[in-house]
N, C-alpha and C. Protein backbone atom coordinates (compact mmCIF):
# COMPACT_ATOMS: atom_id res chain seq x y z
N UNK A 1 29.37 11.45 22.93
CA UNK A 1 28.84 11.54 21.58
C UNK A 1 28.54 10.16 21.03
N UNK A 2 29.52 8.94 21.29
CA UNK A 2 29.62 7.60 21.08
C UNK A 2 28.10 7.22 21.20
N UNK A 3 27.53 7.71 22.35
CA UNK A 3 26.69 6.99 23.36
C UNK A 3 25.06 7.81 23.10
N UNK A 4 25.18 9.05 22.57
CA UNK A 4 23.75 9.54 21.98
C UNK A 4 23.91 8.99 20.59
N UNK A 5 25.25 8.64 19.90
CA UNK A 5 24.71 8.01 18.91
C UNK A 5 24.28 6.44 18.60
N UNK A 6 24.64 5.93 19.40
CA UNK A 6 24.25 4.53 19.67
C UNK A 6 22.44 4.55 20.13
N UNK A 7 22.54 5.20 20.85
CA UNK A 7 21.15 5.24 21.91
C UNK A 7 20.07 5.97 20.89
N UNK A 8 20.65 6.95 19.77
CA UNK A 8 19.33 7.17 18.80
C UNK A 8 19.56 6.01 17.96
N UNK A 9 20.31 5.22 17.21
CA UNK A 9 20.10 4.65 16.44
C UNK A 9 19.79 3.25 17.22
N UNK A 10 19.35 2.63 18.06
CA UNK A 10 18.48 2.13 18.92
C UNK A 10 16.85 2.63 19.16
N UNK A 11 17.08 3.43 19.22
CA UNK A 11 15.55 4.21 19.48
C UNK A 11 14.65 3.86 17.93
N UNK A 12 15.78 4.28 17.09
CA UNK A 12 14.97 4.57 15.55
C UNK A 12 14.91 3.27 15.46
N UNK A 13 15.60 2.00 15.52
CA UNK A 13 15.50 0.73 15.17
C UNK A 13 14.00 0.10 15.84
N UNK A 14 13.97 0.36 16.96
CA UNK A 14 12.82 0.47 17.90
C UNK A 14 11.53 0.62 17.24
N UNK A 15 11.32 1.45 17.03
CA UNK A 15 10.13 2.53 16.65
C UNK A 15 9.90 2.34 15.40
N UNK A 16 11.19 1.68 14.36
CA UNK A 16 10.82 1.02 13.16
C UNK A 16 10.25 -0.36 13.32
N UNK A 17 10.78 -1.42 14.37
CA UNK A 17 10.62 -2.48 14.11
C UNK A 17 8.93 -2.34 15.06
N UNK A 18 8.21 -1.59 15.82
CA UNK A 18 7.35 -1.12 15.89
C UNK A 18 6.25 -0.70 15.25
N UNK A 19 6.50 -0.55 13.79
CA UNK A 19 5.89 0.10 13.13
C UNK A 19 5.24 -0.69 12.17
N UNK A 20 5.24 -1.61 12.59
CA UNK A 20 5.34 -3.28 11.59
C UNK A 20 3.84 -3.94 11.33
N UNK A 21 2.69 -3.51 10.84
CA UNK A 21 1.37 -4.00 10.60
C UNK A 21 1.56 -5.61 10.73
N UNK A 22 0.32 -6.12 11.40
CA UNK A 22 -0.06 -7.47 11.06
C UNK A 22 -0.91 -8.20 10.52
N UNK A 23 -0.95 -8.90 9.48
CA UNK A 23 -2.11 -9.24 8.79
C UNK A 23 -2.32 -10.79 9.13
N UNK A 24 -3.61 -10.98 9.58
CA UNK A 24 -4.42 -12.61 10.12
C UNK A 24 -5.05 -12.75 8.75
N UNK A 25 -4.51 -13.96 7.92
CA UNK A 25 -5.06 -14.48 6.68
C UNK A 25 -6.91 -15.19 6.92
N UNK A 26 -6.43 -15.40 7.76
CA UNK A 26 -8.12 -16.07 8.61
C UNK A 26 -9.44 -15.21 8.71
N UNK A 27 -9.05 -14.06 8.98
CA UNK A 27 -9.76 -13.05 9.58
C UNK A 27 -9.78 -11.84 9.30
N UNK A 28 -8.67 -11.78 8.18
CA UNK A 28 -8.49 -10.56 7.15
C UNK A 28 -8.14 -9.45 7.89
N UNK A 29 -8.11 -9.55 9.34
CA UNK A 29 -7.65 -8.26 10.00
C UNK A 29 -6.54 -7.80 10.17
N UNK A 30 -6.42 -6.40 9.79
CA UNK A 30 -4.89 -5.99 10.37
C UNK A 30 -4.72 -5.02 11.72
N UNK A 31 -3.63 -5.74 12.14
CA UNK A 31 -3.49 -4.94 13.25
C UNK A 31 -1.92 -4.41 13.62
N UNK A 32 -2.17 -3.49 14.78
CA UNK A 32 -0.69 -3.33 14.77
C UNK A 32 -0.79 -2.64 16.12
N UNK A 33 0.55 -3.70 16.94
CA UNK A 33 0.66 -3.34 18.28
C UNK A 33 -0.68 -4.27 18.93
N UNK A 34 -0.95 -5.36 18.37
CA UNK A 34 -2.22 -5.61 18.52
C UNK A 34 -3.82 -5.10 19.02
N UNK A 35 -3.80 -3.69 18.40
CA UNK A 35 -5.33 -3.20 17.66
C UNK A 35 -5.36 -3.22 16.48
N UNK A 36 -6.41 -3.19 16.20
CA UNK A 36 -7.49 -3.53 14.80
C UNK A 36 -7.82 -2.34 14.52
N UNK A 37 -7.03 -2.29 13.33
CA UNK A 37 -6.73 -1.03 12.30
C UNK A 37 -7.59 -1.19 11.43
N UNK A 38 -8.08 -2.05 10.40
CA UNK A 38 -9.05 -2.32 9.49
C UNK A 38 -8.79 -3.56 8.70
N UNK A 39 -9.67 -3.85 8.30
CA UNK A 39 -9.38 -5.61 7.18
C UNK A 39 -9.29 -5.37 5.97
N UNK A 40 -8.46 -6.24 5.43
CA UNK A 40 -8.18 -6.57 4.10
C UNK A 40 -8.17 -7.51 3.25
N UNK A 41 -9.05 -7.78 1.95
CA UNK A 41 -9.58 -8.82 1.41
C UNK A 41 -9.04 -8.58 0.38
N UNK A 42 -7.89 -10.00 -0.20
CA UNK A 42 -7.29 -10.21 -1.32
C UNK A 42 -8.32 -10.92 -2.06
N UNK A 43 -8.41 -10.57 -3.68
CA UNK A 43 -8.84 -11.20 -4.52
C UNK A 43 -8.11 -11.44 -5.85
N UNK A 44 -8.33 -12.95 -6.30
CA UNK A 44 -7.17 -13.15 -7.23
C UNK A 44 -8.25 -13.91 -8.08
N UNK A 45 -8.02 -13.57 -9.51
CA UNK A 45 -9.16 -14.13 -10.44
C UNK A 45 -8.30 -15.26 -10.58
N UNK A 46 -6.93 -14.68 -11.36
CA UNK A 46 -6.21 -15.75 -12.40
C UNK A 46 -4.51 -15.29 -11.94
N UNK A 47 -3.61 -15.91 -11.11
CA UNK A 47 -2.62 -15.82 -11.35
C UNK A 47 -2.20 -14.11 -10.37
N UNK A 48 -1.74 -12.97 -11.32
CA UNK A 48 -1.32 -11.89 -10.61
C UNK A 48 -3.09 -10.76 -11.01
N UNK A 49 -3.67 -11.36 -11.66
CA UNK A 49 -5.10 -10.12 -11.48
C UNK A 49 -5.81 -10.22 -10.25
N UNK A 50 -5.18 -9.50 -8.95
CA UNK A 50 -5.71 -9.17 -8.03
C UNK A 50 -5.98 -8.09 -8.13
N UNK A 51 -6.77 -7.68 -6.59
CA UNK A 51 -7.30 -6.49 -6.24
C UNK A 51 -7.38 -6.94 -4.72
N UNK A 52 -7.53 -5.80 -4.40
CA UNK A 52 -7.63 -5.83 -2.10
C UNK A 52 -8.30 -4.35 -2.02
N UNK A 53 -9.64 -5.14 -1.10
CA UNK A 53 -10.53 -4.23 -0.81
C UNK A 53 -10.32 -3.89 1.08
N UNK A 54 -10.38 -3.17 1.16
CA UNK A 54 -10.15 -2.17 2.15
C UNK A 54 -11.59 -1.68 3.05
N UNK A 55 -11.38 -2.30 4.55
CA UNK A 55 -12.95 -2.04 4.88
C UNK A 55 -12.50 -1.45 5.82
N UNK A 56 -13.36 -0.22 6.77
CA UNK A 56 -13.35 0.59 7.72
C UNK A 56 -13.89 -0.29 9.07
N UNK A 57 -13.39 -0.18 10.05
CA UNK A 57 -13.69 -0.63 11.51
C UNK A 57 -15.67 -1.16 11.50
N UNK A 58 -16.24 -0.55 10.86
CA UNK A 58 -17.86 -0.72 10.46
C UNK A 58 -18.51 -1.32 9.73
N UNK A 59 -17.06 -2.10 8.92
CA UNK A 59 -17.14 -3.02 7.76
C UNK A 59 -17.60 -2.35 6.41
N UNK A 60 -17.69 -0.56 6.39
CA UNK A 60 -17.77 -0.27 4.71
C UNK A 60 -16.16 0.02 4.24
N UNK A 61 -16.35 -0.36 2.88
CA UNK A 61 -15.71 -0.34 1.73
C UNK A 61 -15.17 0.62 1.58
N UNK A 62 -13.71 1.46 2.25
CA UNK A 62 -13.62 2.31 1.57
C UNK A 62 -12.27 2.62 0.35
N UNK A 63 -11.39 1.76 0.21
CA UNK A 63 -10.31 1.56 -0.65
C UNK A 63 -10.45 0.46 -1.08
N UNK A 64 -10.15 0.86 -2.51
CA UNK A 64 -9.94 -0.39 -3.53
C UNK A 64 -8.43 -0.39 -4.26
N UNK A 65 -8.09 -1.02 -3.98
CA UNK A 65 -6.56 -0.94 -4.69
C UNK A 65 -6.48 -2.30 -5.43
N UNK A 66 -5.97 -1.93 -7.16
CA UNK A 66 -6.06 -2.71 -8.28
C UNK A 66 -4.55 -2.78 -8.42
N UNK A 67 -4.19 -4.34 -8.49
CA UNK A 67 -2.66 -4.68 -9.08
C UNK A 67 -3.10 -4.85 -10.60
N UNK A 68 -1.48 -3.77 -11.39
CA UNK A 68 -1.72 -3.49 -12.44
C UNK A 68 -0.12 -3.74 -13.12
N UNK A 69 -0.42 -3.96 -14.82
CA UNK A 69 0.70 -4.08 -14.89
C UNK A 69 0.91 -4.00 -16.74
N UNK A 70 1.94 -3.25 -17.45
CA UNK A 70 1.94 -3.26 -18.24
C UNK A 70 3.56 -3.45 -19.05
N UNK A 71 3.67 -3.15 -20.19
CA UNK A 71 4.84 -3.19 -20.46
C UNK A 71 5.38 -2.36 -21.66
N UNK A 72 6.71 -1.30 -21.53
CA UNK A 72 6.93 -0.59 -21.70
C UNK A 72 8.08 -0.48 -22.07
N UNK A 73 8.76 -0.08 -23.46
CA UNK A 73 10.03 -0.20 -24.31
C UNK A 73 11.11 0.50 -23.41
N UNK A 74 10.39 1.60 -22.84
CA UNK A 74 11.32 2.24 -22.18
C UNK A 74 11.65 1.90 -21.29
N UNK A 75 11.24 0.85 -20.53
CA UNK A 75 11.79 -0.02 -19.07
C UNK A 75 12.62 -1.08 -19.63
N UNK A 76 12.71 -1.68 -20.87
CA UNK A 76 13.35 -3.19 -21.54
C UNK A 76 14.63 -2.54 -20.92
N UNK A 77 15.32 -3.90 -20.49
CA UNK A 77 16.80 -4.25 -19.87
C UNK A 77 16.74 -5.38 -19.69
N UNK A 78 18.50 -5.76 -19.67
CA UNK A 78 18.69 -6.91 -19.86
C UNK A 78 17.88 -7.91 -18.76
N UNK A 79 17.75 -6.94 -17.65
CA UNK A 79 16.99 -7.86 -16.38
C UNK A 79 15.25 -8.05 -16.61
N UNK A 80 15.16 -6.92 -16.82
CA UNK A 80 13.52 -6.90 -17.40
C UNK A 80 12.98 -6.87 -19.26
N UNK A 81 13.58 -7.96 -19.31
CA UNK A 81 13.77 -7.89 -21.53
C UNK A 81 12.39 -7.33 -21.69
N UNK A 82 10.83 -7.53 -21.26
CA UNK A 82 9.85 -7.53 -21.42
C UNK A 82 9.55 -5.86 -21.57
N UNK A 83 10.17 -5.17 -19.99
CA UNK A 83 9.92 -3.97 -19.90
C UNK A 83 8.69 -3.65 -19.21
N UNK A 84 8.45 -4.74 -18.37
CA UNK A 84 7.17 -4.59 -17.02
C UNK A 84 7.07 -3.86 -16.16
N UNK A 85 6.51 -2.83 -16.26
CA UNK A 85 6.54 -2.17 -14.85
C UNK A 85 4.44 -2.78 -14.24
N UNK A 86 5.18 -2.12 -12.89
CA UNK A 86 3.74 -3.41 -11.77
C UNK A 86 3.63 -2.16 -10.67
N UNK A 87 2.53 -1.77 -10.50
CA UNK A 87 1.73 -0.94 -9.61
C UNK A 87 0.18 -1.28 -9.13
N UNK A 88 0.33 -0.13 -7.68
CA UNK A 88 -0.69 -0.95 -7.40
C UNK A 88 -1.37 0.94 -7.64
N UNK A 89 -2.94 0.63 -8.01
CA UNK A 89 -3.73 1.48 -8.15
C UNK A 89 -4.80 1.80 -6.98
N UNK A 90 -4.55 3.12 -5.81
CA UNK A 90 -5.66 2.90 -4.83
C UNK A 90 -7.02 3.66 -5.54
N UNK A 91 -7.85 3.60 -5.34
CA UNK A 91 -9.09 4.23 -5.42
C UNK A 91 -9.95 4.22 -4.43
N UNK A 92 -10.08 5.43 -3.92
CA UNK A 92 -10.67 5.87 -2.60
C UNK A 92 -12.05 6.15 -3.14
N UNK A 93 -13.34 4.95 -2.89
CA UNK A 93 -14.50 5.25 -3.13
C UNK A 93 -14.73 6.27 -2.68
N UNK A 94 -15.00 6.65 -1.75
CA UNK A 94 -16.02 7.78 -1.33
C UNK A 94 -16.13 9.18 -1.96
N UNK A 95 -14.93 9.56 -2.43
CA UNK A 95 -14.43 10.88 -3.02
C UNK A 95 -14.22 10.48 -4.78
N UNK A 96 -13.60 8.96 -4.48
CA UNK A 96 -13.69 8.59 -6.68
C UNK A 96 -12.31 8.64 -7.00
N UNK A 97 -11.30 9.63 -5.82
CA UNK A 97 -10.19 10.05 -6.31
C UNK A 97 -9.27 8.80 -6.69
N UNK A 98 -7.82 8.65 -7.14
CA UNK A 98 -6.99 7.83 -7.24
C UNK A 98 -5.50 7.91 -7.31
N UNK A 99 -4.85 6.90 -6.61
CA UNK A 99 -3.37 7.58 -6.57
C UNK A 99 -2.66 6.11 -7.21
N UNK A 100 -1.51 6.07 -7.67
CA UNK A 100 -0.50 5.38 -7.92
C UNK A 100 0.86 5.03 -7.31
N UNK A 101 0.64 3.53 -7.27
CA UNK A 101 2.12 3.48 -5.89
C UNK A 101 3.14 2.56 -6.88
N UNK A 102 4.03 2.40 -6.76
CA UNK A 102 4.96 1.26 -7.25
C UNK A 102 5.24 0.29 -6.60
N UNK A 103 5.27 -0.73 -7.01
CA UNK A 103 4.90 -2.10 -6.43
C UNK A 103 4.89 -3.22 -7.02
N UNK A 104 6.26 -4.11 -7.22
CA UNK A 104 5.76 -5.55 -7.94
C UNK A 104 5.45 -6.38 -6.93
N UNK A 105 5.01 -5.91 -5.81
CA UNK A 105 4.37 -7.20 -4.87
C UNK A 105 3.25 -7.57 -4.91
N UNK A 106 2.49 -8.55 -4.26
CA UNK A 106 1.15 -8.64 -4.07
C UNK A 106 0.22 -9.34 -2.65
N UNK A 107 1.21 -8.80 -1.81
CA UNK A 107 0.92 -9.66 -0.92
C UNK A 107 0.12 -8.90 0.19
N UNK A 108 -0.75 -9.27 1.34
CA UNK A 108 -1.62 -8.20 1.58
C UNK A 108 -0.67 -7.55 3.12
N UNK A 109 0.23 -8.19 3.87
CA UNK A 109 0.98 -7.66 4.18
C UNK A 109 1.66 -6.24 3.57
N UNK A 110 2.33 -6.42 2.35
CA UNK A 110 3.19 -4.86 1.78
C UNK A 110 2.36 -4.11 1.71
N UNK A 111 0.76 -4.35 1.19
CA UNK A 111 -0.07 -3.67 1.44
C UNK A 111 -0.68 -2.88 2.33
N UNK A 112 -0.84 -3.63 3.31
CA UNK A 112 -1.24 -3.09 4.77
C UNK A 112 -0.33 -2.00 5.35
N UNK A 113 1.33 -2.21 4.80
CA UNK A 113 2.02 -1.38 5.36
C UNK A 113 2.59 -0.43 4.68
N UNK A 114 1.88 -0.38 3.55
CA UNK A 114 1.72 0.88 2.64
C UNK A 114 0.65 1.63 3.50
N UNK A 115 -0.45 1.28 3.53
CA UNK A 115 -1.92 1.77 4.34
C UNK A 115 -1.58 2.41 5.83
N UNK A 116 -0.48 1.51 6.46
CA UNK A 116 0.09 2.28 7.87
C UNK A 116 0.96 3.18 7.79
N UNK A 117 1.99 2.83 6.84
CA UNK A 117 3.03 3.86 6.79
C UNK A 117 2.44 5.15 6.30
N UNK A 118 1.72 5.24 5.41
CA UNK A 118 0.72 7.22 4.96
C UNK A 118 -0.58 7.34 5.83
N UNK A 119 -0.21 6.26 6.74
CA UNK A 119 -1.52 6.70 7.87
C UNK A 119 -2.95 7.09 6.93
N UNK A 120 -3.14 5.88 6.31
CA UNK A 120 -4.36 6.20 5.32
C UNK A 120 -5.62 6.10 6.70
N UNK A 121 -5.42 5.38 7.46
CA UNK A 121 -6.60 5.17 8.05
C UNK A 121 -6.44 5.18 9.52
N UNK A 122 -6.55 5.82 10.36
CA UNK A 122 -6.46 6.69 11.68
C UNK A 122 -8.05 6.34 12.78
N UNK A 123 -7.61 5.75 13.29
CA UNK A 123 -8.74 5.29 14.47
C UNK A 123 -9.95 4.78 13.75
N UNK A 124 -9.82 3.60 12.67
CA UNK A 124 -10.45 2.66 12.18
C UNK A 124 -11.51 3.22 11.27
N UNK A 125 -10.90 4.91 10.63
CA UNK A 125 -11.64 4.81 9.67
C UNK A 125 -10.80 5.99 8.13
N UNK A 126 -11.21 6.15 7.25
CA UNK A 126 -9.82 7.13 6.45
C UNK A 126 -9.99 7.87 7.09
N UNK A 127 -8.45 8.29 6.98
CA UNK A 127 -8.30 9.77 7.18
C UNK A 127 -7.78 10.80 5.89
N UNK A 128 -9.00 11.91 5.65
CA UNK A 128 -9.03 12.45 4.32
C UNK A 128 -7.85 13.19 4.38
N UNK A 129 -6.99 13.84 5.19
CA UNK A 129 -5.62 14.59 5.09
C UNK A 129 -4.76 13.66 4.36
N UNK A 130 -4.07 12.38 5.02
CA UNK A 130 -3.73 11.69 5.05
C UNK A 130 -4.06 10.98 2.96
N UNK A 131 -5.24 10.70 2.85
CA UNK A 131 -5.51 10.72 1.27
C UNK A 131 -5.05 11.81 0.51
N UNK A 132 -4.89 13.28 0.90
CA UNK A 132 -4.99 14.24 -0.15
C UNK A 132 -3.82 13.67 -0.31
N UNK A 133 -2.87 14.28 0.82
CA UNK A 133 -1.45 14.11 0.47
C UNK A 133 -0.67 12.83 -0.23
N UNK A 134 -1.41 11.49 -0.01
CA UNK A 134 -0.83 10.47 -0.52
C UNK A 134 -1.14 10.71 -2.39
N UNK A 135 -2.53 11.03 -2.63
CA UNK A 135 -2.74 11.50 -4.05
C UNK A 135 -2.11 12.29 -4.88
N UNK A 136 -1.86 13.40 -3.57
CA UNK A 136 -1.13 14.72 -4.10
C UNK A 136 0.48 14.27 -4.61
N UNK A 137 1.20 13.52 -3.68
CA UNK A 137 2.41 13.25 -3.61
C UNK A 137 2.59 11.63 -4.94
N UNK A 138 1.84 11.06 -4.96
CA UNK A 138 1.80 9.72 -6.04
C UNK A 138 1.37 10.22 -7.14
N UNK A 139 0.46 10.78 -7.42
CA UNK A 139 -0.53 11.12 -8.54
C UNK A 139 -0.80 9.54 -9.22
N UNK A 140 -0.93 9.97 -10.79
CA UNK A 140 -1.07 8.82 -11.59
C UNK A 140 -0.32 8.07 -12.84
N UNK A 141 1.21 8.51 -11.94
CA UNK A 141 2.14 8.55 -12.92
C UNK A 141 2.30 7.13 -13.84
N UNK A 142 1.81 6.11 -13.95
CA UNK A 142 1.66 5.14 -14.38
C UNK A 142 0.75 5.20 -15.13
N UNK A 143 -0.52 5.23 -15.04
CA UNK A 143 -1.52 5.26 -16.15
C UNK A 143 -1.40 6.49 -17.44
N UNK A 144 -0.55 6.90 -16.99
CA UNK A 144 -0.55 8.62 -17.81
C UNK A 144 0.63 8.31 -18.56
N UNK A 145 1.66 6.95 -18.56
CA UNK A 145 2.41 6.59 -19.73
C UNK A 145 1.91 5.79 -20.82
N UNK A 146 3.01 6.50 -22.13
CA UNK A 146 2.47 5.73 -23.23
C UNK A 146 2.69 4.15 -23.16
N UNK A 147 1.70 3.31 -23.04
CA UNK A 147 2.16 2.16 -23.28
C UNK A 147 1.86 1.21 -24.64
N UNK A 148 2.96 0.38 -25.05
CA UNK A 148 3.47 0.00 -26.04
C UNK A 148 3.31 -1.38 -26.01
């Protein structure tokens, strides 16, 4: 028993540390396992107003995801006095739809492995299952609070 439990929790460590996207700042490509999953282009006007555009193996456009961020009485604590909450907003051109993730990062790495982990994009181009359910399951619970 010792020894199937050692040997799965090996396996799962495996297959996690496997699972690990790579992003080339040079070349905007991500890959993983070294193939080329799709590229990703950070844009930063001023400070944290980014956005990362999302291109398919063919080079079109098909995710736009907006870092967003507001602030909210009902989040104030002593750690966050302000009451910031920080998400990132995808918007899947092709369909218009949009989902909401949580996220005070901004880096195009966490990104990318948001994009691998819901298998948004499956043999270098979306995959629309893969969108419903990430929409279905996130919705837009962030934009749909009162903010103050």
């Amino acid at each position: 028993m010792k020894i199937l439990l050692i040997s799965t929790l090996l396996l799962f460590t495996s297959v996690l540390y496997a699972q690990k996207p790579e992003y080339d700042k040079k070349t905007n490509k991500v890959t993983l396992e070294e193939v080329h999953l799709f590229d990703l282009e950070r844009i930063c006007d001023h400070g944290t107003n980014c956005r990362f555009e999302i291109f398919d193996l063919s080079g079109k456009k098909i995710i736009r995801i907006n870092y967003k961020s507001f602030n909210s009485i009902v989040e104030r604590s002593k750690s966050n006095p302000e009451g910031t909450v920080r998400y990132l907003q995808f918007i899947f051109l092709e369909s218009g739809q949009k989902a909401e993730y949580d996220s005070s990062v901004i880096k195009q790495k966490r990104v990318a492995n948001v994009i691998v982990t819901n298998k948004l994009i499956q043999d270098g181009v979306l995959n629309v299952e893969a969108m419903d359910e990430f929409i279905l399951v996130n919705g837009t619970e962030f934009s749909e609070r009162v903010r103050l």
